[in-house]
C-alpha atoms as a PDB file:
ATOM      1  CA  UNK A   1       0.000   0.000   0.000  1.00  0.00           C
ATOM      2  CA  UNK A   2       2.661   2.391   0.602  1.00  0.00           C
ATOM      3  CA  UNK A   3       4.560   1.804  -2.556  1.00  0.00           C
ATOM      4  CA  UNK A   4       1.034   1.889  -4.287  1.00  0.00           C
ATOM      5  CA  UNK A   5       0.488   5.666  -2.746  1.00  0.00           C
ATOM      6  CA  UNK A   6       4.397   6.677  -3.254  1.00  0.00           C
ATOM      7  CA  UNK A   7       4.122   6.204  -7.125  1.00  0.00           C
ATOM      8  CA  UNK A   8       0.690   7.729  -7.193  1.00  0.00           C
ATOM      9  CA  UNK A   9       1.749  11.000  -5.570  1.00  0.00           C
ATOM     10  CA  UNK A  10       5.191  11.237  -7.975  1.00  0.00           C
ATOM     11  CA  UNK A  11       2.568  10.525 -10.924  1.00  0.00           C
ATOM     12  CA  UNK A  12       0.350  13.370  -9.855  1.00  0.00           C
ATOM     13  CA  UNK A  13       2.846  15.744  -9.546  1.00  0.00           C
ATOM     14  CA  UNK A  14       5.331  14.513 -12.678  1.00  0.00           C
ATOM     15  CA  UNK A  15       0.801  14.725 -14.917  1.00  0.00           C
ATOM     16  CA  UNK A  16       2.043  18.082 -15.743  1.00  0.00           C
ATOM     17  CA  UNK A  17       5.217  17.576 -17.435  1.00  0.00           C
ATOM     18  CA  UNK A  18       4.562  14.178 -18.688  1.00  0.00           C
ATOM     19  CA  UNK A  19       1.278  14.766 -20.290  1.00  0.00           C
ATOM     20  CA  UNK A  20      -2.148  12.529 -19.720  1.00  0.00           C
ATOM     21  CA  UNK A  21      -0.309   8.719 -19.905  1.00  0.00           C
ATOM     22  CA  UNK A  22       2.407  10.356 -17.794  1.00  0.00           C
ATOM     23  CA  UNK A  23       4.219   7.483 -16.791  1.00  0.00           C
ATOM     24  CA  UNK A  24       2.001   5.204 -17.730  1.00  0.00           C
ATOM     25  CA  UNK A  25       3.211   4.451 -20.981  1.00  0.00           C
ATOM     26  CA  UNK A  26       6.805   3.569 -19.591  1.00  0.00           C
ATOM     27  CA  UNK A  27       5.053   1.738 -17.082  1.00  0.00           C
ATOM     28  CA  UNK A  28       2.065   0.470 -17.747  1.00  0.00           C
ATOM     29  CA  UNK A  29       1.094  -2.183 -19.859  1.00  0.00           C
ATOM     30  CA  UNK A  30       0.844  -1.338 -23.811  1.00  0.00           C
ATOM     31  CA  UNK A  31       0.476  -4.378 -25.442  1.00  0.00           C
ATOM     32  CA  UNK A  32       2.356  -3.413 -28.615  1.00  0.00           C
ATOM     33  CA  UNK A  33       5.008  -2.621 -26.761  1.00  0.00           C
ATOM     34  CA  UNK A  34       5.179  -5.630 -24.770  1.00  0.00           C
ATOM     35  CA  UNK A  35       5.609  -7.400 -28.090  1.00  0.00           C
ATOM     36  CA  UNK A  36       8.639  -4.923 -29.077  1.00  0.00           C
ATOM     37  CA  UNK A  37      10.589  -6.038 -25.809  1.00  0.00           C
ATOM     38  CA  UNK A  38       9.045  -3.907 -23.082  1.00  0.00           C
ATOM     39  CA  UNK A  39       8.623  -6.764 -21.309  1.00  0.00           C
ATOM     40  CA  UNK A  40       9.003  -5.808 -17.670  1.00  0.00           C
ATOM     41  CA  UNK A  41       5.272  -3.705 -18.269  1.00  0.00           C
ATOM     42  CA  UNK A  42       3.210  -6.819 -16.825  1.00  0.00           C
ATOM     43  CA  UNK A  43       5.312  -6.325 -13.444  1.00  0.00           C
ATOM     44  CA  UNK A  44       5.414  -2.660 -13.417  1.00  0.00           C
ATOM     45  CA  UNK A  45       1.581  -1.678 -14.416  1.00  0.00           C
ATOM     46  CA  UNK A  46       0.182  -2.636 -11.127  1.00  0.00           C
ATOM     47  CA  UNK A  47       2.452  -0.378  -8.920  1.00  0.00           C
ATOM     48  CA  UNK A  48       0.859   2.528 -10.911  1.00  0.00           C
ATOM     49  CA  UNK A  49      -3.068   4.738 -10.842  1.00  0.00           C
ATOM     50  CA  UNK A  50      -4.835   6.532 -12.348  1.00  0.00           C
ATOM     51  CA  UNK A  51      -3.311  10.057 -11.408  1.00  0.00           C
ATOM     52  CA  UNK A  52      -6.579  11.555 -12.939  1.00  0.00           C
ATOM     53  CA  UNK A  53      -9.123   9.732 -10.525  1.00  0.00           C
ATOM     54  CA  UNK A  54      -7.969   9.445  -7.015  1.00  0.00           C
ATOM     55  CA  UNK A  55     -10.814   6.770  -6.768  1.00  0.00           C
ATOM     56  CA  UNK A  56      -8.858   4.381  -8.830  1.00  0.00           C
ATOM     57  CA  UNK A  57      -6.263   3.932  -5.944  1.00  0.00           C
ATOM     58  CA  UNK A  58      -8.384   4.340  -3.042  1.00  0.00           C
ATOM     59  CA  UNK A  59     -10.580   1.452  -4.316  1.00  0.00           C
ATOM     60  CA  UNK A  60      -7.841  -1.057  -4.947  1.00  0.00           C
ATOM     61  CA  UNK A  61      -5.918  -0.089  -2.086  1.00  0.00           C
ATOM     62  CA  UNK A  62      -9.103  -0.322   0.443  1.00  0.00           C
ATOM     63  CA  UNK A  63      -9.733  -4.079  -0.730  1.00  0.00           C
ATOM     64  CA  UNK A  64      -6.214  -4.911  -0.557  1.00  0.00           C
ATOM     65  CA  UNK A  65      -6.223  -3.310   3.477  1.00  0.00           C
ATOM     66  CA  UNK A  66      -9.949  -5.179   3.690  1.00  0.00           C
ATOM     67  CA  UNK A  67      -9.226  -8.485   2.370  1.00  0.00           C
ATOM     68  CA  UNK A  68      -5.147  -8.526   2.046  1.00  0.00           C
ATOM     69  CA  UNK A  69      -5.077  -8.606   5.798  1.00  0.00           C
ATOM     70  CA  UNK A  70      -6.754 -11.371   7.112  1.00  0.00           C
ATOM     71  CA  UNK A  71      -5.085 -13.764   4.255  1.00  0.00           C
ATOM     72  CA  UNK A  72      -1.478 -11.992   5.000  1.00  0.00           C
ATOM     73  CA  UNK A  73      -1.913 -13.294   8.653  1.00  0.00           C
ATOM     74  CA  UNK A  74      -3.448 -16.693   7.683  1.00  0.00           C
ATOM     75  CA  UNK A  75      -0.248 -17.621   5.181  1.00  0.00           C
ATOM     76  CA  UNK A  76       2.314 -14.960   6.278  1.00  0.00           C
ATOM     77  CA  UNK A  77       4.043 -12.248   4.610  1.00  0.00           C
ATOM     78  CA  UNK A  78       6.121 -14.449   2.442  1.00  0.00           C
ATOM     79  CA  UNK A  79       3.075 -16.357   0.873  1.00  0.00           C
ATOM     80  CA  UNK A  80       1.086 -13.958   0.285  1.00  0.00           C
ATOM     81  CA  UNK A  81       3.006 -11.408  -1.294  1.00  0.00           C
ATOM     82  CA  UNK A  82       4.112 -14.395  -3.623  1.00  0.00           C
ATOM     83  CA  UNK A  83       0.189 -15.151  -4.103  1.00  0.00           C
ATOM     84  CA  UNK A  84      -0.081 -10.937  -5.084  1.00  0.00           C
ATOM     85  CA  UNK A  85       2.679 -10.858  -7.456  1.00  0.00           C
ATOM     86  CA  UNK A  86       1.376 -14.166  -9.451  1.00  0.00           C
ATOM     87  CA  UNK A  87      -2.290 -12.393  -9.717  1.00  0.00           C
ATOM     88  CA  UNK A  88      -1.025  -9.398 -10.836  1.00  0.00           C
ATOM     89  CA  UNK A  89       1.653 -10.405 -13.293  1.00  0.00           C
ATOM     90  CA  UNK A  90      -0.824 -13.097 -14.189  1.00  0.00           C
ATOM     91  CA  UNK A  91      -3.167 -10.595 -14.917  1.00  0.00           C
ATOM     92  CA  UNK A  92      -0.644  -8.682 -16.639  1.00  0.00           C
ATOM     93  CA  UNK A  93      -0.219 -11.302 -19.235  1.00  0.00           C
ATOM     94  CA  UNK A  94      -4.186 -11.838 -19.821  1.00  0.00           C
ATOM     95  CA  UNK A  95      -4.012  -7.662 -20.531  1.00  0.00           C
ATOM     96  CA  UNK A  96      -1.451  -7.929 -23.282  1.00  0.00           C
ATOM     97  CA  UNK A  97      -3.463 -11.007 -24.952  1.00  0.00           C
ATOM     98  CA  UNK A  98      -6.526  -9.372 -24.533  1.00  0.00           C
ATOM     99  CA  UNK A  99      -4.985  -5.927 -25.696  1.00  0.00           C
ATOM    100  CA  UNK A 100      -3.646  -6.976 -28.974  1.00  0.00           C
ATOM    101  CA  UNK A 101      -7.190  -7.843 -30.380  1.00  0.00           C
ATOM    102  CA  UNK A 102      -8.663  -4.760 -28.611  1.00  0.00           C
ATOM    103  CA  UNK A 103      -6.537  -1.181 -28.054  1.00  0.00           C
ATOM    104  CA  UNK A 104      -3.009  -2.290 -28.606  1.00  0.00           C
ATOM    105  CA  UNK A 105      -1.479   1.341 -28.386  1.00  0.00           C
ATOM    106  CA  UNK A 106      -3.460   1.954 -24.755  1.00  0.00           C
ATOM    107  CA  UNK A 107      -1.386   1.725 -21.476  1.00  0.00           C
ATOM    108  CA  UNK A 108      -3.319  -0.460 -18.688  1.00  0.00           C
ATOM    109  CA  UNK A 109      -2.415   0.755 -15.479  1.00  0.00           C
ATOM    110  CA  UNK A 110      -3.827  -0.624 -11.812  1.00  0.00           C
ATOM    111  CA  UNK A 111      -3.320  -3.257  -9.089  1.00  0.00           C
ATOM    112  CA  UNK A 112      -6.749  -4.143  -9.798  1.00  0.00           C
ATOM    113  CA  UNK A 113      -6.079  -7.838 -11.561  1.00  0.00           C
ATOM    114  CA  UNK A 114      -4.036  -9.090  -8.349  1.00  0.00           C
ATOM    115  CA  UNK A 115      -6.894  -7.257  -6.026  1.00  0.00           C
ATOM    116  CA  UNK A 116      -9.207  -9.883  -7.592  1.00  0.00           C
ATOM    117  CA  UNK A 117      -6.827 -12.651  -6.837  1.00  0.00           C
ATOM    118  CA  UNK A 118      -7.669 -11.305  -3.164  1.00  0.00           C
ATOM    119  CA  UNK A 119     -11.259 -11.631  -3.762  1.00  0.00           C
ATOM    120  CA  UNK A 120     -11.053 -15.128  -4.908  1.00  0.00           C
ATOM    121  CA  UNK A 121      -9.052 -16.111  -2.147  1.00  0.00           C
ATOM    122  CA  UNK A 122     -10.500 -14.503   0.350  1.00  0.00           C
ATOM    123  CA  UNK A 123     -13.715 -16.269  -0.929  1.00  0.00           C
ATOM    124  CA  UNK A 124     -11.959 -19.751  -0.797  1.00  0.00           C
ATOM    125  CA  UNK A 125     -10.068 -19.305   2.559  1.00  0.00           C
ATOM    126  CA  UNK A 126     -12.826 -17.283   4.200  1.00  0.00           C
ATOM    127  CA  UNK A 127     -15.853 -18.956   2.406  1.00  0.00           C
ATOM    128  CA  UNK A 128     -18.189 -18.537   5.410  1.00  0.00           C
ATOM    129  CA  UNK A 129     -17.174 -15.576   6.334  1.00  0.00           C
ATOM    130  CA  UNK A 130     -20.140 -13.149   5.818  1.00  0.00           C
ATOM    131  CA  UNK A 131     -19.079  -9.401   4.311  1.00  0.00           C
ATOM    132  CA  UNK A 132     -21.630  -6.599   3.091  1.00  0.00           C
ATOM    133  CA  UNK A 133     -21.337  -6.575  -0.543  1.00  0.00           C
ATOM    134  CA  UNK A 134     -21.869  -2.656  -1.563  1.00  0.00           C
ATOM    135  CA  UNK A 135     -21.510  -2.049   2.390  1.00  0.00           C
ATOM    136  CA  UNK A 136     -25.251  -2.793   2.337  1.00  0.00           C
ATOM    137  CA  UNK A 137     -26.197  -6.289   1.382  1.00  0.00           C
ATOM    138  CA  UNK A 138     -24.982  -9.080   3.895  1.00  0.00           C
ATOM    139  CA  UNK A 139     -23.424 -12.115   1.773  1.00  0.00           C
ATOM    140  CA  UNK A 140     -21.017 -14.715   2.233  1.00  0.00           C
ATOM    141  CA  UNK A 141     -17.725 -14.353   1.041  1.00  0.00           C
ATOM    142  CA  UNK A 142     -18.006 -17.593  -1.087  1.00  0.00           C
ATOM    143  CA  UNK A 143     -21.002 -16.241  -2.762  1.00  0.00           C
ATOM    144  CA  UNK A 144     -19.177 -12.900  -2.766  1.00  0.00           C
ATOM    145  CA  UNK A 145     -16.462 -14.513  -5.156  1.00  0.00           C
ATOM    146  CA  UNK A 146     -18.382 -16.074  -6.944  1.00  0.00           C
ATOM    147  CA  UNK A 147     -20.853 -12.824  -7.786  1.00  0.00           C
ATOM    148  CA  UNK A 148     -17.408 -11.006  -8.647  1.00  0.00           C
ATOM    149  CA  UNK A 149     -16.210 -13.479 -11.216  1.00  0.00           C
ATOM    150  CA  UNK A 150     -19.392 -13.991 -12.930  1.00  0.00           C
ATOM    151  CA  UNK A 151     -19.934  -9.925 -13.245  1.00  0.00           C
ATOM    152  CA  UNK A 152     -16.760  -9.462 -14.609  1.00  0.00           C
ATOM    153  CA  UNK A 153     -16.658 -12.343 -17.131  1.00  0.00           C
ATOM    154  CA  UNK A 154     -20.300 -10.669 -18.340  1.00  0.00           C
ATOM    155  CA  UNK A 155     -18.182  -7.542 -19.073  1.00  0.00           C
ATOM    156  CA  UNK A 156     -15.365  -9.144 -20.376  1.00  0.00           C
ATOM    157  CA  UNK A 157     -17.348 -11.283 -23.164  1.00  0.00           C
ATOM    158  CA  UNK A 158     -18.051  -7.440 -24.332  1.00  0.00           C
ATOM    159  CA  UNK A 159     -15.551  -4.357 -25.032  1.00  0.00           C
ATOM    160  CA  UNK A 160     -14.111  -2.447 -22.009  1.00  0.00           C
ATOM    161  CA  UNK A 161     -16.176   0.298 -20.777  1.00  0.00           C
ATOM    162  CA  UNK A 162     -15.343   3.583 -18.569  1.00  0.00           C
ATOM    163  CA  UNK A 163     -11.898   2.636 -18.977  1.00  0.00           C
ATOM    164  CA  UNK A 164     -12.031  -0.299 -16.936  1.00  0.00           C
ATOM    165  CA  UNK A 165      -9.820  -3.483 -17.447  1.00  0.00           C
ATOM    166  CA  UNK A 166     -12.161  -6.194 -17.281  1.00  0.00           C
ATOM    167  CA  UNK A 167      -9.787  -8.874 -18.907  1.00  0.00           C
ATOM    168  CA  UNK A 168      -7.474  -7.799 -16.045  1.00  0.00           C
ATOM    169  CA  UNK A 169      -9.899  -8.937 -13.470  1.00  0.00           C
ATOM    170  CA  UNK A 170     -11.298 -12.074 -15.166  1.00  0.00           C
ATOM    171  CA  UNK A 171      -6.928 -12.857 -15.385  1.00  0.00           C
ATOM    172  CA  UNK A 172      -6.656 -12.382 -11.703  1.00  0.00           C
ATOM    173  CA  UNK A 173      -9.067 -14.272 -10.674  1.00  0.00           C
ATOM    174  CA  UNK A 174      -8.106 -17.303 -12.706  1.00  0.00           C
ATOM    175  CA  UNK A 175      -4.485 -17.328 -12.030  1.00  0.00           C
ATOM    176  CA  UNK A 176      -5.529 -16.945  -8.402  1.00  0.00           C
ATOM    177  CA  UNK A 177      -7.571 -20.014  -8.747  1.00  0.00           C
ATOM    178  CA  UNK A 178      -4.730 -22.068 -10.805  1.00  0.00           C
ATOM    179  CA  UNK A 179      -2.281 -21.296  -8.268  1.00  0.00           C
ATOM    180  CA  UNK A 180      -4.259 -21.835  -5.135  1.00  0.00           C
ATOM    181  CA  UNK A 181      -5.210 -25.221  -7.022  1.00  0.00           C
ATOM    182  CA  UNK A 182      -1.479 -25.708  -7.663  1.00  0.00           C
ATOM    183  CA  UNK A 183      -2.035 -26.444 -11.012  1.00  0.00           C
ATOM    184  CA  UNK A 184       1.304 -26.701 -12.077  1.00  0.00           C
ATOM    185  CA  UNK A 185       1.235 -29.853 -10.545  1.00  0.00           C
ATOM    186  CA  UNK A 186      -0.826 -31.309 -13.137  1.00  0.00           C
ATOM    187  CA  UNK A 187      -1.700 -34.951 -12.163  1.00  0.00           C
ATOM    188  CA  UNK A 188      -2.829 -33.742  -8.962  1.00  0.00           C
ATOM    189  CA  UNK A 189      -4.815 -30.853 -10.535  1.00  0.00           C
ATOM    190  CA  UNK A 190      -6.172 -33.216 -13.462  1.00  0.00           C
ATOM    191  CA  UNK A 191      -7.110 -35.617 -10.845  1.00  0.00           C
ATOM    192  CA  UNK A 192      -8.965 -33.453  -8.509  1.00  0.00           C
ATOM    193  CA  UNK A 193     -10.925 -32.274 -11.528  1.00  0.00           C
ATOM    194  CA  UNK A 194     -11.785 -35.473 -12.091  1.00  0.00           C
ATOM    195  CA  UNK A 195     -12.710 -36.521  -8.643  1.00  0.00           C
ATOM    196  CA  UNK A 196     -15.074 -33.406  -8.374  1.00  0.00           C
ATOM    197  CA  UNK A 197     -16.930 -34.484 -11.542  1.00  0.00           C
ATOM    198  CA  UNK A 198     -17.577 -37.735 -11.036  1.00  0.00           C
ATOM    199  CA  UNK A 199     -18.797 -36.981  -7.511  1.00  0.00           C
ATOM    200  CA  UNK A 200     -21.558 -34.896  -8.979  1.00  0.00           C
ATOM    201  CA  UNK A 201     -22.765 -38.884 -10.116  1.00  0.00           C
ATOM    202  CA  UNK A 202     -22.920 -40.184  -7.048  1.00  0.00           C
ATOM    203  CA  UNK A 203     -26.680 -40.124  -5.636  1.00  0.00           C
ATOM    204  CA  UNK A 204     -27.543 -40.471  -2.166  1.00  0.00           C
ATOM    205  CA  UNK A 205     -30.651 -42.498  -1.650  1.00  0.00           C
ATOM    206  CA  UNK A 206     -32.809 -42.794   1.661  1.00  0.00           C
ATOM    207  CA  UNK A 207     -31.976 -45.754   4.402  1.00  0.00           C
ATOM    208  CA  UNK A 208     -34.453 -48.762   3.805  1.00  0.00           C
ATOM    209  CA  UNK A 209     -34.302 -50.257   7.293  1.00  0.00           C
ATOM    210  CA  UNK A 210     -30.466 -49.282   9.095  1.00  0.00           C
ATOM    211  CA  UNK A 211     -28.241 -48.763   6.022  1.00  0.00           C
ATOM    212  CA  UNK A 212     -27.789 -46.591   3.833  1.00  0.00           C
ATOM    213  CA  UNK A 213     -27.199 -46.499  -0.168  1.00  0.00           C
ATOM    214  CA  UNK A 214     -25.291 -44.161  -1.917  1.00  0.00           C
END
């Protein structure tokens, strides 16, 4: 969070010589460039705002002191800054896919792809754990996650809108689920797909007399 704010205020106060990408094209993500060998943009992006909208960092930076927390203490520092930097470079690489076919020349800036990689976590770690969704409606954090992902691949099936990454969140929370899942390990991952889908099959019936049938 503090590096987050750091870079923010030095991009607010460099807008005026820099021009409206500012930094942001150095250091953002701009897919054509990423292709031409600027390849450290998928790290850099989400250290970098919005220095136009203030929102922009206050939001991410509220759901990473929210929801970072809680998981930071339940894997330790270590983990979960590991867990962070996966989502967001993850993320990172589903922008410059999703960029070429879209607004190649664009920068992409915003910690907002690993902040969903919190959500998803959060919702698999804390599933029971019940949060106000809009600080108003009480929910689960399972079904939290799982209202997240599906609103964001809507928006992602379409074109961006109000400058908002949606590939970037949709990559976050997948990578987020691939790693928690450990699916480089891919007998293991393969297998508990498999287990999962054949237990769907499996039908419990009711007890005649003391036993019961499943």
């Amino acid at each position: 969070m503090i590096i987050n704010g750091v870079i923010w205020a030095v991009q607010f106060l460099l807008g005026p010589i820099l021009g409206v990408t500012g930094l942001a094209r150095f250091f953002g993500i701009v897919p054509a460039l990423v292709l031409h060998g600027w390849v450290w943009q998928p790290i850099t992006y989400m250290w970098l705002h919005s220095a136009a909208d203030p929102f922009h960092i206050i939001l991410n930076m509220l759901f990473l002191w929210m929801l970072g927390g809680d998981l930071e203490r339940h894997w330790g520092s270590r983990a979960f800054l590991r867990y962070y930097l996966v989502c967001g470079i993850g993320a990172g690489v589903f922008i410059t896919v999703g960029g070429l076919f879209q607004n190649p020349l664009i920068p992409t800036v915003g910690a907002s792809g690993a902040i969903y990689g919190l959500i998803l976590a959060f919702g698999k770690v804390f599933s029971e754990r019940v949060i106000l969704f809009m600080l108003i409606f009480p929910m689960r954090a399972r079904t939290f996650a799982w209202v997240m992902f599906a609103v964001t691949f809507v928006f992602t099936l379409g074109h961006s809108a109000g400058g908002v990454s949606h590939v970037a969140h949709l990559g976050g929370m997948v990578v987020g689920y691939l790693y928690l899942k450990r699916a480089w390990r891919l007998k293991e991952f393969l297998d508990e797909l498999r287990w999962k889908t054949r237990r769907r099959k499996f039908k419990v019936m009711p007890p005649k007399d003391d036993d019961w049938i499943h």
